[in-house]
C-alpha atoms as a PDB file:
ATOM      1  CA  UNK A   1     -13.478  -3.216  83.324  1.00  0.00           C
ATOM      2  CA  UNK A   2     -14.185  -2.020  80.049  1.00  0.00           C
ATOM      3  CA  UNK A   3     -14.996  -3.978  77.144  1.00  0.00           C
ATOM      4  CA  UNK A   4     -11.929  -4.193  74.758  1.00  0.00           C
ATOM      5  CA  UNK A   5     -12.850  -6.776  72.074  1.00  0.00           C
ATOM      6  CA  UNK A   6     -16.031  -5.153  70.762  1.00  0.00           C
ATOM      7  CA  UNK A   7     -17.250  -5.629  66.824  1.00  0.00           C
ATOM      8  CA  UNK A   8     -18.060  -3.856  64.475  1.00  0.00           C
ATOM      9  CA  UNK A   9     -14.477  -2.391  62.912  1.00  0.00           C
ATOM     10  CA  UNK A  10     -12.557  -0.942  60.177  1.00  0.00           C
ATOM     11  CA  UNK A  11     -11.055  -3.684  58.666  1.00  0.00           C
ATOM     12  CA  UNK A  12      -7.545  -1.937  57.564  1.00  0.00           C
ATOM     13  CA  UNK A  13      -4.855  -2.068  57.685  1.00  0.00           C
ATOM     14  CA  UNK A  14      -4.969  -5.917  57.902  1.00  0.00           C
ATOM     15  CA  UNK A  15      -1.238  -7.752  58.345  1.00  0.00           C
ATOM     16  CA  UNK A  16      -1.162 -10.501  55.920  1.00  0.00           C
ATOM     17  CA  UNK A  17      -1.129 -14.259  57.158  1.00  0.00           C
ATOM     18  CA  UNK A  18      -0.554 -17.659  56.139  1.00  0.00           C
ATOM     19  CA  UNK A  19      -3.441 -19.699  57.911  1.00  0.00           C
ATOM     20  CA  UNK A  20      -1.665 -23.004  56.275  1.00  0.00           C
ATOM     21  CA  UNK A  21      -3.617 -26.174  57.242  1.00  0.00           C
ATOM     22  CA  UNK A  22      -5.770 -23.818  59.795  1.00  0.00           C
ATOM     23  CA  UNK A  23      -7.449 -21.990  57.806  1.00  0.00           C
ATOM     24  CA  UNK A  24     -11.409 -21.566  57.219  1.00  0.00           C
ATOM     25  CA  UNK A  25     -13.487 -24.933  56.128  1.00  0.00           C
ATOM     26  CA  UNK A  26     -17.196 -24.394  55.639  1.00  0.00           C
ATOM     27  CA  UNK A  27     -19.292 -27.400  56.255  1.00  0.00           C
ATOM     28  CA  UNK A  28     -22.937 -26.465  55.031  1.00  0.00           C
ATOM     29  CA  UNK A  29     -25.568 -28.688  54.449  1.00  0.00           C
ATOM     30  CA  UNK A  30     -29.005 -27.708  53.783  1.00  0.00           C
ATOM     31  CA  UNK A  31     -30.215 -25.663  56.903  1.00  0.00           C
ATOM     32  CA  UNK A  32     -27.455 -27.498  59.553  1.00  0.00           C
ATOM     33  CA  UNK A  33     -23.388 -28.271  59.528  1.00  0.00           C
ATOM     34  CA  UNK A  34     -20.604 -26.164  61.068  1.00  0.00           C
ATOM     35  CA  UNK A  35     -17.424 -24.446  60.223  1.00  0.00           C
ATOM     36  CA  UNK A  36     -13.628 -25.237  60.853  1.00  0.00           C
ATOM     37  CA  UNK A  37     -10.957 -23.249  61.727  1.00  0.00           C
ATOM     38  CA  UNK A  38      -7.595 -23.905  63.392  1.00  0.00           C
ATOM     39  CA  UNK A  39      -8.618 -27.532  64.376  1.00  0.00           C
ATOM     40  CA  UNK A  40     -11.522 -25.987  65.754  1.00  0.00           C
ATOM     41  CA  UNK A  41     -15.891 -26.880  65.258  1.00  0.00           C
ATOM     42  CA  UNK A  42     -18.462 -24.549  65.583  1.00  0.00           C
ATOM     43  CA  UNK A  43     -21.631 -25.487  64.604  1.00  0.00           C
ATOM     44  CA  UNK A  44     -23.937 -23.648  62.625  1.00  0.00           C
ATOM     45  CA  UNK A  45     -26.917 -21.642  64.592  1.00  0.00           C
ATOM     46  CA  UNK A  46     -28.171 -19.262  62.110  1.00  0.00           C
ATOM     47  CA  UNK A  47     -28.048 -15.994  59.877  1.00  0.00           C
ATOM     48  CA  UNK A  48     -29.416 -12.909  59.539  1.00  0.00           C
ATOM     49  CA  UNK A  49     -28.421  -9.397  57.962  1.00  0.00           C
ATOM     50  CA  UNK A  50     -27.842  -5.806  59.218  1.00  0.00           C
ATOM     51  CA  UNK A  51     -29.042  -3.128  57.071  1.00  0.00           C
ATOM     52  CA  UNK A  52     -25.946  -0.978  55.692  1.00  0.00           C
ATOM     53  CA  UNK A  53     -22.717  -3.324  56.518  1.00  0.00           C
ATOM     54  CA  UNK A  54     -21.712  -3.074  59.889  1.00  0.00           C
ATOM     55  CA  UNK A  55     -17.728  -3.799  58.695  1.00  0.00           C
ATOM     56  CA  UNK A  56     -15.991  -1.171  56.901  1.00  0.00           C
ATOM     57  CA  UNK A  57     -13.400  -1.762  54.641  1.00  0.00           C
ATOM     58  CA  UNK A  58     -10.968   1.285  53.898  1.00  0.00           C
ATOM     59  CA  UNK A  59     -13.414   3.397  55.581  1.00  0.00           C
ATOM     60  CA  UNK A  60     -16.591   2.185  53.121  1.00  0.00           C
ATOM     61  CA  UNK A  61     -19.408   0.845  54.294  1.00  0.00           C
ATOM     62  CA  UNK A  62     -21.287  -1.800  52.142  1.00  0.00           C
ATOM     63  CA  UNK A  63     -24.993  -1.986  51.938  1.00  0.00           C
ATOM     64  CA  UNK A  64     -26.020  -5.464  53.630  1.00  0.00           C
ATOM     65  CA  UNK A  65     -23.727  -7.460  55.588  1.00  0.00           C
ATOM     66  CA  UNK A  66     -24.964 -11.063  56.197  1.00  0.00           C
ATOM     67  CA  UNK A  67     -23.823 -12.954  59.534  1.00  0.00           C
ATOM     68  CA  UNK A  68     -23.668 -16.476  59.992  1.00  0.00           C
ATOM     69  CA  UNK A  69     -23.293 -17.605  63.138  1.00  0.00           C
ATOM     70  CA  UNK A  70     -22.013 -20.585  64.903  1.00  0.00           C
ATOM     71  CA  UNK A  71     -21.441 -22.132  68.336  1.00  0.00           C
ATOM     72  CA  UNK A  72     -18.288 -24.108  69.849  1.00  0.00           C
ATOM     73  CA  UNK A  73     -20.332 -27.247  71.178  1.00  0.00           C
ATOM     74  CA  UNK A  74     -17.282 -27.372  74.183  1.00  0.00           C
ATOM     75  CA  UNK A  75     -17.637 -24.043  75.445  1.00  0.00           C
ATOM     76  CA  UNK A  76     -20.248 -21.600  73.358  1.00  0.00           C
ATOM     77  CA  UNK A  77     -17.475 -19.711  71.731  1.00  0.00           C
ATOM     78  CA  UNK A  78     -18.936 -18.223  68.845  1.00  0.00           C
ATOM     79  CA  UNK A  79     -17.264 -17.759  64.943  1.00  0.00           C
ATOM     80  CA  UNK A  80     -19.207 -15.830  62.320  1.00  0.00           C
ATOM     81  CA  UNK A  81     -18.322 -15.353  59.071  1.00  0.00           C
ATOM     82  CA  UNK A  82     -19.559 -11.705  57.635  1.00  0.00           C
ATOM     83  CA  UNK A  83     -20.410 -11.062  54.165  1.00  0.00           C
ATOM     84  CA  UNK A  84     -20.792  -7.790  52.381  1.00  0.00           C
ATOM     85  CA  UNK A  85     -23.161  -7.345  50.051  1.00  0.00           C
ATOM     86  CA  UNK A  86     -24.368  -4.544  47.535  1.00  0.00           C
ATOM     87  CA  UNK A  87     -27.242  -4.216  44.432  1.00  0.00           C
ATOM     88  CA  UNK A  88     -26.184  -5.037  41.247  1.00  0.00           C
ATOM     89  CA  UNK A  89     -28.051  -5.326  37.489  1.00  0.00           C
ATOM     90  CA  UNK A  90     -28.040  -7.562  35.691  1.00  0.00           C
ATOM     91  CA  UNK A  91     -26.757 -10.156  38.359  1.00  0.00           C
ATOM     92  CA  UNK A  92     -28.677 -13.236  39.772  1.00  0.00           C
ATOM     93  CA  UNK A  93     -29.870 -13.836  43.049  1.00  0.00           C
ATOM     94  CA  UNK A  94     -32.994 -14.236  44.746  1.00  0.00           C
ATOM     95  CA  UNK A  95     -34.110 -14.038  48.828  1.00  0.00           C
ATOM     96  CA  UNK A  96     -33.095 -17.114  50.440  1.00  0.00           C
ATOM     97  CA  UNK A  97     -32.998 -19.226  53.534  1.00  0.00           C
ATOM     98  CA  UNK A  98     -29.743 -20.677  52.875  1.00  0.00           C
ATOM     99  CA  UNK A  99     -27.035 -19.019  53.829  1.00  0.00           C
ATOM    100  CA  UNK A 100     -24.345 -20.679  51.172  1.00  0.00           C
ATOM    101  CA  UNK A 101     -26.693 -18.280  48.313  1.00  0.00           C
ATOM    102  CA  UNK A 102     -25.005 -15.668  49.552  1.00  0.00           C
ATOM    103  CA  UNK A 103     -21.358 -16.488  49.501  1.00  0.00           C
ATOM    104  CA  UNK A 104     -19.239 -14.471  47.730  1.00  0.00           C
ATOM    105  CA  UNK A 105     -18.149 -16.648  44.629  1.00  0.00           C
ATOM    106  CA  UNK A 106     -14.186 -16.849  46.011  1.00  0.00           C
ATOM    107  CA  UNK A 107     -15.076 -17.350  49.557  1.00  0.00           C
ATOM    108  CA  UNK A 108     -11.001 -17.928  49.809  1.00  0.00           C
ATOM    109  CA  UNK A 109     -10.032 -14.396  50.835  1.00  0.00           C
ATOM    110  CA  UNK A 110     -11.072 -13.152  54.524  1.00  0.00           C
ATOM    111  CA  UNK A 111     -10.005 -10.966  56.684  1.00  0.00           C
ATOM    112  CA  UNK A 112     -10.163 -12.746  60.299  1.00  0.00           C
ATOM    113  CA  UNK A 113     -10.367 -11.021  64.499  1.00  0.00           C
ATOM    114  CA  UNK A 114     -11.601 -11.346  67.517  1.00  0.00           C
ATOM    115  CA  UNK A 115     -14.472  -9.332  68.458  1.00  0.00           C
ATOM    116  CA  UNK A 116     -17.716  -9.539  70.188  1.00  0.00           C
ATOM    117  CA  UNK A 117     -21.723 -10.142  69.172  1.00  0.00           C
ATOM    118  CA  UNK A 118     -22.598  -7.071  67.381  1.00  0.00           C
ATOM    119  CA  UNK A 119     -26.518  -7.842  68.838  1.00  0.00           C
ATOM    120  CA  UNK A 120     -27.417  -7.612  72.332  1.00  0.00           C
ATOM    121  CA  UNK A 121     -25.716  -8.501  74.944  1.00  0.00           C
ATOM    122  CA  UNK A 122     -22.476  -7.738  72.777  1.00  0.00           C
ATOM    123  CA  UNK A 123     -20.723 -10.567  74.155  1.00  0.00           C
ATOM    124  CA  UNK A 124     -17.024 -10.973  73.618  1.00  0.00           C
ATOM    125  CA  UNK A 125     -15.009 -14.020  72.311  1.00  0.00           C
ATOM    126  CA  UNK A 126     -16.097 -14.110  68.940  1.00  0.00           C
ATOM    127  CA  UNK A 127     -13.951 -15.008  65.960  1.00  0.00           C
ATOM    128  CA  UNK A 128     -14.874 -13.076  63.239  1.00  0.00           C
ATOM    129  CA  UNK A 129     -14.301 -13.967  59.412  1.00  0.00           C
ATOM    130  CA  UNK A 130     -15.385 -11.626  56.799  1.00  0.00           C
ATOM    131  CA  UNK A 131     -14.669 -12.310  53.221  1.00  0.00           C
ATOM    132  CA  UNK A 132     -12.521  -9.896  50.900  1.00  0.00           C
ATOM    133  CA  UNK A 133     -14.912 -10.138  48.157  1.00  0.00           C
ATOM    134  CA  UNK A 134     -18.324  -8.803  48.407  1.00  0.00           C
ATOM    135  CA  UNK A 135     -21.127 -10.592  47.127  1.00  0.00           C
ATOM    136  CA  UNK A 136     -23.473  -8.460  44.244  1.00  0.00           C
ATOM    137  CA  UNK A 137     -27.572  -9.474  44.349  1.00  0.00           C
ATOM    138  CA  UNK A 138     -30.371  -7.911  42.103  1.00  0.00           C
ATOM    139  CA  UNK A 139     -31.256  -4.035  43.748  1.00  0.00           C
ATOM    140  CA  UNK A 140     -35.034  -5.613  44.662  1.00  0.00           C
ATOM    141  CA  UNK A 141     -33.495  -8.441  46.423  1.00  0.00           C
ATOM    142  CA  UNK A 142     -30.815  -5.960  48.214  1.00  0.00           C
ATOM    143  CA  UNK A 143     -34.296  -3.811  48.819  1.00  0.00           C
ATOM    144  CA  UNK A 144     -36.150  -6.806  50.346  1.00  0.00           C
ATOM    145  CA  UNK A 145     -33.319  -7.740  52.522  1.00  0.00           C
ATOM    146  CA  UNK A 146     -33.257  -4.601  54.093  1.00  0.00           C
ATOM    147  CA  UNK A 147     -36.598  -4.278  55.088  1.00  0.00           C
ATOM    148  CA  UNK A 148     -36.383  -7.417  57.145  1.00  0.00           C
ATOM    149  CA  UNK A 149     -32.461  -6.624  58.208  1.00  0.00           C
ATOM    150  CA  UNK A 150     -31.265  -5.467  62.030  1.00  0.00           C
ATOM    151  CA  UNK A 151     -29.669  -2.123  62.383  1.00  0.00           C
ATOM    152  CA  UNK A 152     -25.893  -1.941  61.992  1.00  0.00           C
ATOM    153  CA  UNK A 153     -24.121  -0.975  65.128  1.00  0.00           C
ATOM    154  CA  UNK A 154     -21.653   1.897  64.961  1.00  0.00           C
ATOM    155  CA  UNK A 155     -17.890   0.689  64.214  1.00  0.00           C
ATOM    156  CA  UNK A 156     -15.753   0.436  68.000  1.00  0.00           C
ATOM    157  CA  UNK A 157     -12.447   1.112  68.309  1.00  0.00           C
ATOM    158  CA  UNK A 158      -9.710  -1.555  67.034  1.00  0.00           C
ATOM    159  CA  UNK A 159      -7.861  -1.203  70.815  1.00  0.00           C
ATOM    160  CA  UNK A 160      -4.412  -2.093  69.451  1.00  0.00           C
ATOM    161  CA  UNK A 161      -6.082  -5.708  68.254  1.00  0.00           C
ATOM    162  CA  UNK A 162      -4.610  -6.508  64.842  1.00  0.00           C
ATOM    163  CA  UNK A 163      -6.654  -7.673  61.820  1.00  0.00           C
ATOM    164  CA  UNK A 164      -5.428 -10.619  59.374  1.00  0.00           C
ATOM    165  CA  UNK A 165      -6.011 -11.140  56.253  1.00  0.00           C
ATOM    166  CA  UNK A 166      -4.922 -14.255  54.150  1.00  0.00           C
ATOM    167  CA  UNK A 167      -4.460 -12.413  50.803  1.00  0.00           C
ATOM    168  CA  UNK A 168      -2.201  -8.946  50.516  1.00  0.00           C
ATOM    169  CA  UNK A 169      -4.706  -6.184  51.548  1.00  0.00           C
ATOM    170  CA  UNK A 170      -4.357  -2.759  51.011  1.00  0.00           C
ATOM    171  CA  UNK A 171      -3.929   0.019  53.917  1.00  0.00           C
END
């Protein structure tokens, strides 16, 4: 059998969707803590960034995309929440080892699926958030994250799985 769920995609069209009391709750403290979604922990396990976005979003492709990732402590289902990043100037920013310095500043917005690891072994049964708005860093810290970033995986085809979106996206 064929794997059917597998990430990187184009994230339009999205349907729009109300997640109402479900929807995404980041719990970040200092290097630990854990996300909620749909009554749901994961706990955080860590980040790291691919080097041109591995999402696109109307066919573009961003120039960093960070992924946090995190672990259901039940059964090892993962959720990570993808942000898309580009250079700026003048903007602030700086290389850190905290992931919440890189959330976009209306981390509100996300466009939500199920998909797979986009690393090795490419396991399915991964709940993907990955926020509307991008977040802009200074071009040298864009430059240094790159250097140390993974290679993004080519996009995989959507395989009638619909995207959500809790905001009205376009497509």
């Amino acid at each position: 059998m064929t794997a059917q769920q597998q990430s990187p995609i184009e994230l339009l069209p999205a349907v729009r969707a109300d997640y109402g009391d479900g929807r995404l709750r980041i719990r970040w403290s200092g290097t630990g803590g854990y996300v909620e979604m749909e009554g749901r922990r994961f706990d955080y396990v860590g980040f790291h960034f691919h080097a041109r976005a591995e999402h696109a979003v109307g066919g573009r492709r961003h120039a960093l995309e960070l992924h946090v990732v995190h672990e259901h402590p039940g059964d090892g289902t993962k959720a990570v929440l993808g942000v898309l990043i580009d250079p700026a100037d003048p903007v602030a920013g700086r290389v850190s080892d905290d992931p919440r310095d890189y959330l976009p500043s209306d981390p509100t917005h996300y466009y939500r699926y199920e998909g797979s690891l986009t690393t090795s072994d490419y396991t399915e049964n991964v709940s993907w958030v990955v926020f509307r708005d991008r977040r802009l860093l200074p071009s040298q810290v864009v430059a240094e994250l790159v250097r140390q970033a993974l290679p993004a995986r080519e996009l995989q085809s959507r395989h009638r799985r619909f995207v959500l979106a809790n905001f009205r996206a376009g497509g």
